[in-house]
Protein backbone atom coordinates (compact mmCIF):
# COMPACT_ATOMS: atom_id res chain seq x y z
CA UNK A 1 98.97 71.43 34.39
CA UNK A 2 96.44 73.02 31.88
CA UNK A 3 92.56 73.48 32.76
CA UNK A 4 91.13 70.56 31.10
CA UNK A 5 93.65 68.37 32.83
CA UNK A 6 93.14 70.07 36.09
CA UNK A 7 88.95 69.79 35.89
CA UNK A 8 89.45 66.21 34.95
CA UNK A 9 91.39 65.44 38.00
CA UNK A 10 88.69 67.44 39.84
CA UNK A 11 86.02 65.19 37.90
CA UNK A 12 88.03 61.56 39.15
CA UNK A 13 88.27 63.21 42.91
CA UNK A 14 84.97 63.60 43.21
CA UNK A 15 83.71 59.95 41.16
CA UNK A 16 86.48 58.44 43.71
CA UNK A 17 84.77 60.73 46.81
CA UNK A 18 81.28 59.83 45.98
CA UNK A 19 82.06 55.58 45.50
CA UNK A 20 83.80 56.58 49.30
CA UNK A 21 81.05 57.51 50.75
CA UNK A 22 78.40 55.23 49.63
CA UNK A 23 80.73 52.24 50.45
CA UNK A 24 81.45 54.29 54.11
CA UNK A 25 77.83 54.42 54.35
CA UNK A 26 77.01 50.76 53.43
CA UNK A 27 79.43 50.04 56.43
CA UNK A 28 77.47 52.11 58.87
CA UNK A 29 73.94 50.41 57.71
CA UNK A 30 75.01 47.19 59.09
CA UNK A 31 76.46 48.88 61.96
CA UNK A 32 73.16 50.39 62.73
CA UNK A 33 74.64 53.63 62.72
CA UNK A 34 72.05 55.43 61.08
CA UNK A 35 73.01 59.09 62.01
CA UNK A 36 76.21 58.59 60.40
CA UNK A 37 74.53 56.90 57.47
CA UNK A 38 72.48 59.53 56.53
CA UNK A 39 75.89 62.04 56.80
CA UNK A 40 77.48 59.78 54.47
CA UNK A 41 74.52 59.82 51.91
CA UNK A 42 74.41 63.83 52.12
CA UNK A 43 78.07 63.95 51.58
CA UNK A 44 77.69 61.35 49.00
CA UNK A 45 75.01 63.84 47.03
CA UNK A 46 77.41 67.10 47.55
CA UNK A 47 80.32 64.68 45.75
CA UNK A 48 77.45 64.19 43.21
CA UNK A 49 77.01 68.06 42.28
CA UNK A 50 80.86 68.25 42.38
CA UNK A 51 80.87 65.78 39.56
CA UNK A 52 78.28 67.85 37.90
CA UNK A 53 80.15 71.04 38.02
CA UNK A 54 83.37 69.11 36.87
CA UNK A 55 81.84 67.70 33.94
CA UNK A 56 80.33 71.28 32.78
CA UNK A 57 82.70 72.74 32.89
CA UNK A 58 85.40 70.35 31.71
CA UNK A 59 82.82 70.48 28.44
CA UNK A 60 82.41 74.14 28.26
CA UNK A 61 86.24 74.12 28.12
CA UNK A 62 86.41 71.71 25.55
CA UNK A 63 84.03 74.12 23.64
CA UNK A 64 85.70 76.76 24.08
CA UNK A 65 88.98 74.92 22.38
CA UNK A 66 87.27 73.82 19.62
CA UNK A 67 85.88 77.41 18.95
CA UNK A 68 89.08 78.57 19.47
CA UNK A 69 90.86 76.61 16.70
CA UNK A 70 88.29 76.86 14.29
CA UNK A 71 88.45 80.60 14.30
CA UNK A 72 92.13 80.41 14.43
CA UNK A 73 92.22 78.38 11.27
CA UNK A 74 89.79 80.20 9.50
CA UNK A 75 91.51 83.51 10.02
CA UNK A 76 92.50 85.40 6.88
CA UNK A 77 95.04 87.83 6.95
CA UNK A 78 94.70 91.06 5.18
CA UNK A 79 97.19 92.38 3.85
């Protein structure tokens, strides 16, 4: 599994997580459970920054392939 594949799986965990926990939470709002409520919201949030981080990084790897092959293909050999 390469990088980019591997940070995109990382990126659907945590878009799958967060939807979890807001749904988990909606069930505890009816339930007047509002302790657990508010868990599920923070966890929710820390799902949110892991989608952040993903995504940066999945792009800054991206980046860093298409710098990569430019400066491969633009390489002149001197010989």
């Amino acid at each position: 599994m390469t990088k980019l594949k591997l940070l995109l799986l990382i990126l659907a965990s945590c878009t799958f997580m967060f939807i979890g926990w807001v749904v988990l939470g909606c069930y505890y709002w009816v339930h007047q459970q509002h302790t657990i409520t508010i868990i599920c919201c923070l966890l929710a949030f820390i799902s949110v920054l892991g989608q952040f981080a993903a995504l940066a990084f999945t792009l800054r790897e991206r980046a860093y392939r298409q710098i990569n092959q430019v400066l491969s293909s633009t390489d002149v050999n001197h010989e």
